[in-house]
C-alpha atoms as a PDB file:
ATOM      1  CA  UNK A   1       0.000   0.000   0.000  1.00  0.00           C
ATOM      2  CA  UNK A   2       1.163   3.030  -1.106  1.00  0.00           C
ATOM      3  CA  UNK A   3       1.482   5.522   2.312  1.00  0.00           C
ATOM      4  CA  UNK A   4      -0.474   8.521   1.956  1.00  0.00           C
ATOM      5  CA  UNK A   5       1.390  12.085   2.841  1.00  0.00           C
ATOM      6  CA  UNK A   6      -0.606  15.078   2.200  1.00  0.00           C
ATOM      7  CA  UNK A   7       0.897  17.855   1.029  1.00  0.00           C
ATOM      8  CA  UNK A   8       0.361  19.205   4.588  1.00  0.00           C
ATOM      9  CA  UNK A   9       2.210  22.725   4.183  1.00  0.00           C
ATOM     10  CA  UNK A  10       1.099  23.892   7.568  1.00  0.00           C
ATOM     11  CA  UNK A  11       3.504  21.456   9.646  1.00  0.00           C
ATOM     12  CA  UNK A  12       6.132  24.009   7.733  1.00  0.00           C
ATOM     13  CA  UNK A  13       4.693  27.202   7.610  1.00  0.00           C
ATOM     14  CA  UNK A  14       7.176  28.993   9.871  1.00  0.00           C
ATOM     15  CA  UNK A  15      10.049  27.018   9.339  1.00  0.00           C
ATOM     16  CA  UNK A  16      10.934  28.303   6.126  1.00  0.00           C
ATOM     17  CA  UNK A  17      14.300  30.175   6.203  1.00  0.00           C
ATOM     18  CA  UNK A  18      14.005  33.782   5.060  1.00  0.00           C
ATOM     19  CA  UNK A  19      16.576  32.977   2.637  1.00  0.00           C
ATOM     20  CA  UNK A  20      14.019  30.802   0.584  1.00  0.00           C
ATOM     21  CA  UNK A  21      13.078  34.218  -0.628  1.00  0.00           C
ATOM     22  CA  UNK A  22      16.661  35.224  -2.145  1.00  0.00           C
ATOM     23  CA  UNK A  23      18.264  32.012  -2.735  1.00  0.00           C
ATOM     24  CA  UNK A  24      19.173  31.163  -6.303  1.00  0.00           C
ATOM     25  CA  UNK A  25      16.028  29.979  -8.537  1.00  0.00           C
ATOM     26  CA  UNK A  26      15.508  25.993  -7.727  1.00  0.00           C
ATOM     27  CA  UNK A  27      14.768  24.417 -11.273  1.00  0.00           C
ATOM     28  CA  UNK A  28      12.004  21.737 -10.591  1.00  0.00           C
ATOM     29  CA  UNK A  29       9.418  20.217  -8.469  1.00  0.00           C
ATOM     30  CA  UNK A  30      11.187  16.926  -7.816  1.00  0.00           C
ATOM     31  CA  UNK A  31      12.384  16.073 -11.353  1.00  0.00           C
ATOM     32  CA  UNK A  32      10.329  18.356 -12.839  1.00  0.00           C
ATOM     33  CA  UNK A  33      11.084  21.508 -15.087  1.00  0.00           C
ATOM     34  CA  UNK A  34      10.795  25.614 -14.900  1.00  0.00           C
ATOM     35  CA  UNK A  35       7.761  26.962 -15.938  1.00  0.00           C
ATOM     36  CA  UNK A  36       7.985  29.871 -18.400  1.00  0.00           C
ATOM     37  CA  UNK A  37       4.237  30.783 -18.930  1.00  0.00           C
ATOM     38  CA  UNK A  38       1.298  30.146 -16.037  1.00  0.00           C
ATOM     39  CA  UNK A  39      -0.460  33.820 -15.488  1.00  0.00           C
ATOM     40  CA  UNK A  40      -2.741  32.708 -13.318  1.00  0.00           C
ATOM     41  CA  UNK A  41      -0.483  31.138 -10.857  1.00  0.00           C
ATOM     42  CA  UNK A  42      -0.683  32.556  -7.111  1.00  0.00           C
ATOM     43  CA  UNK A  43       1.565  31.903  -4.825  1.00  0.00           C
ATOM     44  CA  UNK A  44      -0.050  32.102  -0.736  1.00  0.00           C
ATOM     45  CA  UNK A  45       2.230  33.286   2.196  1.00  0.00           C
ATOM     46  CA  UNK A  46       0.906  33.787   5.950  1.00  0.00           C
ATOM     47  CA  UNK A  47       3.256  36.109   7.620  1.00  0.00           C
ATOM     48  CA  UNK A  48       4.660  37.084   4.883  1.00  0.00           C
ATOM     49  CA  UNK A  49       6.131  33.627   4.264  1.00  0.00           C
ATOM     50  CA  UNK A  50       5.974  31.106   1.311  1.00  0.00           C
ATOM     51  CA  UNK A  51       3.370  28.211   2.223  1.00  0.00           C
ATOM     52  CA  UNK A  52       1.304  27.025  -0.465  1.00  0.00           C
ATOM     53  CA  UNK A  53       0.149  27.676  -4.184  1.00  0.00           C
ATOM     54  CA  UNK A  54      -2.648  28.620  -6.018  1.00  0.00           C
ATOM     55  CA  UNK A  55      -5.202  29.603  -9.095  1.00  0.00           C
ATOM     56  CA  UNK A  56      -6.135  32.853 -10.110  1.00  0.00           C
ATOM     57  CA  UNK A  57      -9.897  31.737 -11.421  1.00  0.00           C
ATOM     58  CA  UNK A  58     -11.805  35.292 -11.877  1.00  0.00           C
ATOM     59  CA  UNK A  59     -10.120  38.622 -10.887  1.00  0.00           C
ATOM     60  CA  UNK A  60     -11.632  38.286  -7.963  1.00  0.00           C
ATOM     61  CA  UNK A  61     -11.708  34.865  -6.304  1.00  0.00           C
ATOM     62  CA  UNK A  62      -8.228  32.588  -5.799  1.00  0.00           C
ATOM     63  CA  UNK A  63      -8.856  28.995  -5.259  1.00  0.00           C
ATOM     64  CA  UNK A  64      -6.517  27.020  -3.426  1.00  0.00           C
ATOM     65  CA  UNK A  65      -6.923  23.581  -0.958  1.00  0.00           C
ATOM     66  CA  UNK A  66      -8.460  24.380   1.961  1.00  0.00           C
ATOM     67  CA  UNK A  67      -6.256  23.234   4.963  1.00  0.00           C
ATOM     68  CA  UNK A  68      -3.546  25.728   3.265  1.00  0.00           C
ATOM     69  CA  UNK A  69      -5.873  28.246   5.305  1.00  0.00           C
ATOM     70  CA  UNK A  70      -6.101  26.461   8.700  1.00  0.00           C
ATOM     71  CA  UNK A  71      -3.339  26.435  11.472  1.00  0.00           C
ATOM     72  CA  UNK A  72      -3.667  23.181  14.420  1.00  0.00           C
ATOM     73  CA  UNK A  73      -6.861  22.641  13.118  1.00  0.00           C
ATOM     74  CA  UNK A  74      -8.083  26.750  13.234  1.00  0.00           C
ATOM     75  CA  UNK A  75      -8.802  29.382  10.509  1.00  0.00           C
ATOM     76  CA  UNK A  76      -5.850  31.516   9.982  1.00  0.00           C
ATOM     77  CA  UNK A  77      -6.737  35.255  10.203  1.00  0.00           C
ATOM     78  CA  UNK A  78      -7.307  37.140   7.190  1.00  0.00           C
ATOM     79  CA  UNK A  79      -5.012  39.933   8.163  1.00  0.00           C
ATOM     80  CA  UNK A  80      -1.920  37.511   8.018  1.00  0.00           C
ATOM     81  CA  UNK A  81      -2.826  36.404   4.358  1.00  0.00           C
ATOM     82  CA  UNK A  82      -1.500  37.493   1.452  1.00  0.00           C
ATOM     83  CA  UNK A  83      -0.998  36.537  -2.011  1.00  0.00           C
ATOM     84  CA  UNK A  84       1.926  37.404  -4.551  1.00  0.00           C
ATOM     85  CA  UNK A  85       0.511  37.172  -8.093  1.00  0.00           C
ATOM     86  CA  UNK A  86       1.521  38.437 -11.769  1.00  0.00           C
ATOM     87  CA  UNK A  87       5.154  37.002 -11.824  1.00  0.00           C
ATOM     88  CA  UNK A  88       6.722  33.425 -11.782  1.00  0.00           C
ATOM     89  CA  UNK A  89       9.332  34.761  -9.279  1.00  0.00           C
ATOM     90  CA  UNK A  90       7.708  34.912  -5.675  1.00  0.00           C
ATOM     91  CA  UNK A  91      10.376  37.745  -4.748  1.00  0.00           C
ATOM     92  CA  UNK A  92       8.619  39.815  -7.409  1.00  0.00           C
ATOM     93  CA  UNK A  93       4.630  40.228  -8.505  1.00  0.00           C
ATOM     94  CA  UNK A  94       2.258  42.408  -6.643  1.00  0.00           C
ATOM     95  CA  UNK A  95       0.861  41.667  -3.731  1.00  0.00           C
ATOM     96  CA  UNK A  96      -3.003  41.463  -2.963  1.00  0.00           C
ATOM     97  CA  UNK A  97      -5.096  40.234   0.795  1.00  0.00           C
ATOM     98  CA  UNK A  98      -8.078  38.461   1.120  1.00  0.00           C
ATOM     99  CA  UNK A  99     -10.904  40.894   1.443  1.00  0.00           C
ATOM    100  CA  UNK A 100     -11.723  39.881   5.079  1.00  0.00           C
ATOM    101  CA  UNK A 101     -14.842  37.499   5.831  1.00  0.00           C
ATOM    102  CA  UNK A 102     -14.092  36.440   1.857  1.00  0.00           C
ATOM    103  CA  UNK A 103     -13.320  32.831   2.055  1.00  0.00           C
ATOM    104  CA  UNK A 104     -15.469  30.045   1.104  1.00  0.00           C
ATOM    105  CA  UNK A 105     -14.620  26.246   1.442  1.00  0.00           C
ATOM    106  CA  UNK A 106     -15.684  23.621  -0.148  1.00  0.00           C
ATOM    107  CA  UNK A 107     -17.718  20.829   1.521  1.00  0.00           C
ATOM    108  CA  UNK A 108     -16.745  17.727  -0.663  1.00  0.00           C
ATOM    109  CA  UNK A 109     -13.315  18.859  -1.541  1.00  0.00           C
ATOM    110  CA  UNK A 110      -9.763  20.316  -0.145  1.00  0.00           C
ATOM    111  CA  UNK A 111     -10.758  23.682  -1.798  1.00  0.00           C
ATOM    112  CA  UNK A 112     -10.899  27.251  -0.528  1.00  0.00           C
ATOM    113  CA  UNK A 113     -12.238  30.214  -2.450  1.00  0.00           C
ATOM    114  CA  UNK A 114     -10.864  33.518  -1.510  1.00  0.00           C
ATOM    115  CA  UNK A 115     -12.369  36.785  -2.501  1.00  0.00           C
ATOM    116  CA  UNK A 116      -9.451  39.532  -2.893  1.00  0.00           C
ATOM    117  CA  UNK A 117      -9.313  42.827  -4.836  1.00  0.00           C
ATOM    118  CA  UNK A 118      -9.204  43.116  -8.516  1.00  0.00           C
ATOM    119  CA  UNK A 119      -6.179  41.696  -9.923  1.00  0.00           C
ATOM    120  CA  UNK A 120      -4.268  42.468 -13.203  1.00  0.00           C
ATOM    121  CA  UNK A 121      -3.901  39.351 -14.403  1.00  0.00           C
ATOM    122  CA  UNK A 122      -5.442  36.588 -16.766  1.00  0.00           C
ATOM    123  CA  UNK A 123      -7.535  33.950 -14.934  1.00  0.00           C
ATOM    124  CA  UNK A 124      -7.645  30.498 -15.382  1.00  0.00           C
ATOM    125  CA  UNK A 125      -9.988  28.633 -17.852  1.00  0.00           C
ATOM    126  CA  UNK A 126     -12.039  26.408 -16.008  1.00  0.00           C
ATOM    127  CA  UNK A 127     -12.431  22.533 -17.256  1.00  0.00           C
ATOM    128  CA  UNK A 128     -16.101  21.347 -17.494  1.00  0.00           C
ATOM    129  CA  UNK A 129     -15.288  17.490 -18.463  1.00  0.00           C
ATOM    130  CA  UNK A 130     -14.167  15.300 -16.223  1.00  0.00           C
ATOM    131  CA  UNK A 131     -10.707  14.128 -16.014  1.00  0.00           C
ATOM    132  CA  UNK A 132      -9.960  10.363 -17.932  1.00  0.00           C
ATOM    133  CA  UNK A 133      -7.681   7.394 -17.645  1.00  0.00           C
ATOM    134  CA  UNK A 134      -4.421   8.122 -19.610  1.00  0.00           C
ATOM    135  CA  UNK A 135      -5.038  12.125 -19.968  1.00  0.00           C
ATOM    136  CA  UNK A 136      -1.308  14.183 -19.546  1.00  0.00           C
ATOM    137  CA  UNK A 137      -1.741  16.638 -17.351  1.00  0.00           C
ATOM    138  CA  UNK A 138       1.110  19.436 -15.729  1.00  0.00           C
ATOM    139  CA  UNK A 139       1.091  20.533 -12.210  1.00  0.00           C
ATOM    140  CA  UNK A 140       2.416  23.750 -11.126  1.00  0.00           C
ATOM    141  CA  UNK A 141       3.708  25.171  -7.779  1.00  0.00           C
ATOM    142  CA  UNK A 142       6.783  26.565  -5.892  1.00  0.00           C
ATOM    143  CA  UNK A 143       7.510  24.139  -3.270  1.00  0.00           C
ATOM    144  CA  UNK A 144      10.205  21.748  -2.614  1.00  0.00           C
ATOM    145  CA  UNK A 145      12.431  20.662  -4.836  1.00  0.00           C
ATOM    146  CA  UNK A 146      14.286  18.265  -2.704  1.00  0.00           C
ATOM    147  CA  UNK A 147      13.060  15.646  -0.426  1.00  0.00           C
ATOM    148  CA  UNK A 148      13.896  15.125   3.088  1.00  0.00           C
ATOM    149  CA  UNK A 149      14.094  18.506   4.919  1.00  0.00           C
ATOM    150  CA  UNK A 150      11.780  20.324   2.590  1.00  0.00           C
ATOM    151  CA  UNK A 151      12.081  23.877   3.981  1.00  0.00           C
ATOM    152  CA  UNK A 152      15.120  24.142   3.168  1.00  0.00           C
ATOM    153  CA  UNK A 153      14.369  24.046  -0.716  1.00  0.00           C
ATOM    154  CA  UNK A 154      11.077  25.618  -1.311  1.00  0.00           C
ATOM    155  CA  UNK A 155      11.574  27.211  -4.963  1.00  0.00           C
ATOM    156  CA  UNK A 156      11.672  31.362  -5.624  1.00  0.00           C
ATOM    157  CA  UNK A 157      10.449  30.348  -9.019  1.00  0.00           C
ATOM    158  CA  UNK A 158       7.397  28.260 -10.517  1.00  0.00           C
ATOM    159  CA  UNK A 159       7.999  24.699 -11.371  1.00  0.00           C
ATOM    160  CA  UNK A 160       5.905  22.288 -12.658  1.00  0.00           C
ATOM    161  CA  UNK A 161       5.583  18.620 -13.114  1.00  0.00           C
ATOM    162  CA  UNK A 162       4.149  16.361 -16.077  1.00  0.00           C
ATOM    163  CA  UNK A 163       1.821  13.432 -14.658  1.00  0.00           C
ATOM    164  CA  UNK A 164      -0.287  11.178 -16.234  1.00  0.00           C
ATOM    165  CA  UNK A 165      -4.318  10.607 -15.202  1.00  0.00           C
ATOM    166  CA  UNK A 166      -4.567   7.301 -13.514  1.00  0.00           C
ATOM    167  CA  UNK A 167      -7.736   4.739 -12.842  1.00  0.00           C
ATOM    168  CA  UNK A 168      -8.664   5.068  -9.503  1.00  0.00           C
ATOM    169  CA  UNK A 169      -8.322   1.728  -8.363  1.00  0.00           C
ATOM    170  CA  UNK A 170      -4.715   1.746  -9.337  1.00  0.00           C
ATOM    171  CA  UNK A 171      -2.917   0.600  -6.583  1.00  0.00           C
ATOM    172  CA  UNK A 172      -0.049   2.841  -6.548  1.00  0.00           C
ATOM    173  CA  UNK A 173      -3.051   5.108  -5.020  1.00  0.00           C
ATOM    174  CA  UNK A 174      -4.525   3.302  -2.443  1.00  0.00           C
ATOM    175  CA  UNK A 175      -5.380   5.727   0.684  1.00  0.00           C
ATOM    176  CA  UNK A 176      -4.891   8.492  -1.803  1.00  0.00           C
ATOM    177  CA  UNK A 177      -8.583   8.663  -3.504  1.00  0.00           C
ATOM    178  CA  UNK A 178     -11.762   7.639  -1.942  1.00  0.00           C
ATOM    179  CA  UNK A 179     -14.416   6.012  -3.436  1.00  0.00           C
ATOM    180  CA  UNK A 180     -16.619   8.421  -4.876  1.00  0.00           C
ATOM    181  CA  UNK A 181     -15.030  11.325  -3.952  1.00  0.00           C
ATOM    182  CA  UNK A 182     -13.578  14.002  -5.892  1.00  0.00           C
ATOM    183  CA  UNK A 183     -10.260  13.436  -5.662  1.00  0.00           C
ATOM    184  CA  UNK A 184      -8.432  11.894  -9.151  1.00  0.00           C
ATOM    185  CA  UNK A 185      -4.668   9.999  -8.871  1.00  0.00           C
ATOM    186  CA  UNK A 186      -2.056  10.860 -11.246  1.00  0.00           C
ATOM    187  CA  UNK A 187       1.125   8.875 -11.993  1.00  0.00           C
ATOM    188  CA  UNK A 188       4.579  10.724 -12.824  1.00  0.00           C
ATOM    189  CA  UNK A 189       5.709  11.158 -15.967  1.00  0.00           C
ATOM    190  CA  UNK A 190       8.244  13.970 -15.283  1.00  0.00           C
ATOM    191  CA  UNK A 191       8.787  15.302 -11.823  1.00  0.00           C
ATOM    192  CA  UNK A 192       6.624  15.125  -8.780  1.00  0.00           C
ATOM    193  CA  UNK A 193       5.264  17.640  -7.011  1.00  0.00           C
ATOM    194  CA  UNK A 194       5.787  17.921  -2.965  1.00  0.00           C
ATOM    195  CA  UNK A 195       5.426  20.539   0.267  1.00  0.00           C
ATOM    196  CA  UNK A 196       4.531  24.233  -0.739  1.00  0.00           C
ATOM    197  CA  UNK A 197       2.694  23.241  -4.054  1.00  0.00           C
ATOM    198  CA  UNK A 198      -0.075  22.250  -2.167  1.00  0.00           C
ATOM    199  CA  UNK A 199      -3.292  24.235  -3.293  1.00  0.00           C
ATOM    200  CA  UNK A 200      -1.977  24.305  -6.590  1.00  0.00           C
ATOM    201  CA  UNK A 201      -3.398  23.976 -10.060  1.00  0.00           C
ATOM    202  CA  UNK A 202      -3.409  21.027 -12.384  1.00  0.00           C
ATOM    203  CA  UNK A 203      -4.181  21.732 -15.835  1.00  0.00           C
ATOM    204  CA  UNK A 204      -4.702  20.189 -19.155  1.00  0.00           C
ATOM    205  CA  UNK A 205      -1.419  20.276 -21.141  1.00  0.00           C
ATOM    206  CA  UNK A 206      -2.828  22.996 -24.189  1.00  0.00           C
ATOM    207  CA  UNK A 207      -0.988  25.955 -26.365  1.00  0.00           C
ATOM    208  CA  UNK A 208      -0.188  28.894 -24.363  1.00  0.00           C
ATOM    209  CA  UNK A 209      -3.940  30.460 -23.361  1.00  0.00           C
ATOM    210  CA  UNK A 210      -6.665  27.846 -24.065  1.00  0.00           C
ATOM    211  CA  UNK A 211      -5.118  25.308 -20.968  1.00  0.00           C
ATOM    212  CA  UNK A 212      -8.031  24.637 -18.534  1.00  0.00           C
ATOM    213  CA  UNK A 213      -7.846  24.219 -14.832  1.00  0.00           C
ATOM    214  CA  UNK A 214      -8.494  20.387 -13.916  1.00  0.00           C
ATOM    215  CA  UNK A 215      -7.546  19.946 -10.708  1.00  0.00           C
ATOM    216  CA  UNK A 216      -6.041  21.418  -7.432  1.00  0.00           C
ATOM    217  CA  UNK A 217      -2.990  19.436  -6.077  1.00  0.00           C
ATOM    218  CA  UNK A 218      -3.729  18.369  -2.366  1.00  0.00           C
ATOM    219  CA  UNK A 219      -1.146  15.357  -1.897  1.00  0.00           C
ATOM    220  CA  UNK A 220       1.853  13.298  -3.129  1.00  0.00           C
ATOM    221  CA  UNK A 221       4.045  10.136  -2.572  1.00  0.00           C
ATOM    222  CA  UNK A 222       7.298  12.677  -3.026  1.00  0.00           C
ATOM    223  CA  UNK A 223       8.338   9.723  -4.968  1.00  0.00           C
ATOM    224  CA  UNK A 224       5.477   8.461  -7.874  1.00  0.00           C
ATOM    225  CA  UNK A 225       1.853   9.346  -7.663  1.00  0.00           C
ATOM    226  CA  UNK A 226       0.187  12.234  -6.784  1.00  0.00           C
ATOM    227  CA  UNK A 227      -3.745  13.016  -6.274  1.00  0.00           C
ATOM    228  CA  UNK A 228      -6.077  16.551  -6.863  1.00  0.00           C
ATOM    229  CA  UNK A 229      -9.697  17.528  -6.328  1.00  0.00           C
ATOM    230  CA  UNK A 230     -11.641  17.450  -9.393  1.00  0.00           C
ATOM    231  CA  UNK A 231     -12.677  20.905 -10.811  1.00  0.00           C
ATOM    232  CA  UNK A 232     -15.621  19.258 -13.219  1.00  0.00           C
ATOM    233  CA  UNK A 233     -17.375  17.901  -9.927  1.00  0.00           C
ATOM    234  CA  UNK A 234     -16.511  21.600  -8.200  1.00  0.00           C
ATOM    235  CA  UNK A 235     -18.214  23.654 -10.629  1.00  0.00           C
ATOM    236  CA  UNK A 236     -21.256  24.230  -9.400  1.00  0.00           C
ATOM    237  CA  UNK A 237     -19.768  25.666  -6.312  1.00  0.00           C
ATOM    238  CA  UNK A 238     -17.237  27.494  -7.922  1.00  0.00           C
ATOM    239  CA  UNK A 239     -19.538  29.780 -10.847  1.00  0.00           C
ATOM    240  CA  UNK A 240     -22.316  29.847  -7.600  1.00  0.00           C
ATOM    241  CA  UNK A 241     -19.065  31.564  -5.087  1.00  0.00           C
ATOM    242  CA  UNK A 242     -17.603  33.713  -8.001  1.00  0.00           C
ATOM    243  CA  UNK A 243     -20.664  35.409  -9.199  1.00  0.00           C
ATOM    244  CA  UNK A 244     -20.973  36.827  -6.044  1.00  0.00           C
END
């Protein structure tokens, strides 16, 4: 059985070294590659410090997994939330906060909505078919790069990793998806993602503008599989919070 280890960024949120944030650029999720194009990537800091990733997916709203917002099992306050968006270098970008009382969570998912100011960026298409056995798919994030001691190589720079849409009774991802749920299993094909991508997006594998959002990365192996919530069976929710 393959031992489940979510993508639990919390257990690190204040253990990442201030030199994350100037260190030289990391080039992969582990085994992975450097992103050169993903507007609509966010990257979420409490404190002011690196913890998880996420989707821009309206100018308003940022979706990310939900326990990304929670601290020993309680919401974080809004006023230590931020977001750096509009660059694929975290130590650049603009910065944006959660307008307060603006977060919405899922109930049959890891996902958070959070409302924020307009932002200057492009937005995310949003998938309306459901994920299938065999589909390529490309995670994004700047976590760790390394495993082991993963605070000590959370990337300044977005990464991503190439997986491949798995059945769900595959094995390799028992204890990762439940039955009936909305979580999908992916296998790697390049890279894997790991701590700090958590919350991130996973997205159909398109030219440069008509990718869709498919997922949102909530827990990996660190070695070869890797799971998400399903966007196609979050949709509903997500047009109902966003048109607010």
């Amino acid at each position: 059985m393959v031992r489940r280890m979510r993508v639990l960024l919390l257990s690190v949120l204040f253990l990442v070294a201030a030199s994350v944030m100037s260190s030289a650029p990391a080039g992969a999720v582990i085994g992975g590659s450097r992103s050169v194009y993903a507007p609509w990537a966010v990257r979420v800091l409490v404190d002011g410090r690196p913890v998880c990733t996420a989707t821009a997916v309206s100018r308003r709203w940022i979706l990310s997994a939900s326990h990304c917002f929670y601290e020993q099992a309680q919401p974080i306050a809004d006023q230590r939330i931020s977001f750096r968006v509009g660059d694929l270098d975290v130590r650049k970008g603009t910065v944006v906060r959660p307008v307060p009382g603006g977060r919405v969570g899922s109930a049959h998912a890891d996902m958070m909505l959070v409302k924020v100011p307009p932002m200057r960026i492009r937005p995310a298409r949003l998938a309306t078919a459901h994920v299938h056995q065999g589909e390529p798919v490309r995670q994004y994030g700047w976590g760790a790069t390394c495993t082991g001691d993963e605070n000590r190589c959370q990337s300044p720079v977005l990464k991503q990793a190439d997986l491949r849409v798995v059945r769900p009774d595959d094995p390799r991802c028992d204890g990762f998806t439940a039955p009936g749920g909305s979580d999908f299993c992916m296998e790697t094909v390049s890279g894997i993602p790991a701590g700090g991508d958590s919350g991130g997006p996973v997205m159909s594998i398109a030219p440069h503008g008509t990718e869709a959002l498919l997922g949102v990365f909530d827990g990996s192996d660190r070695q070869s599989v890797a799971e998400a919530g399903e966007i196609a069976q979050q949709l509903a929710w997500i047009r109902s919070v966003t048109r607010r």
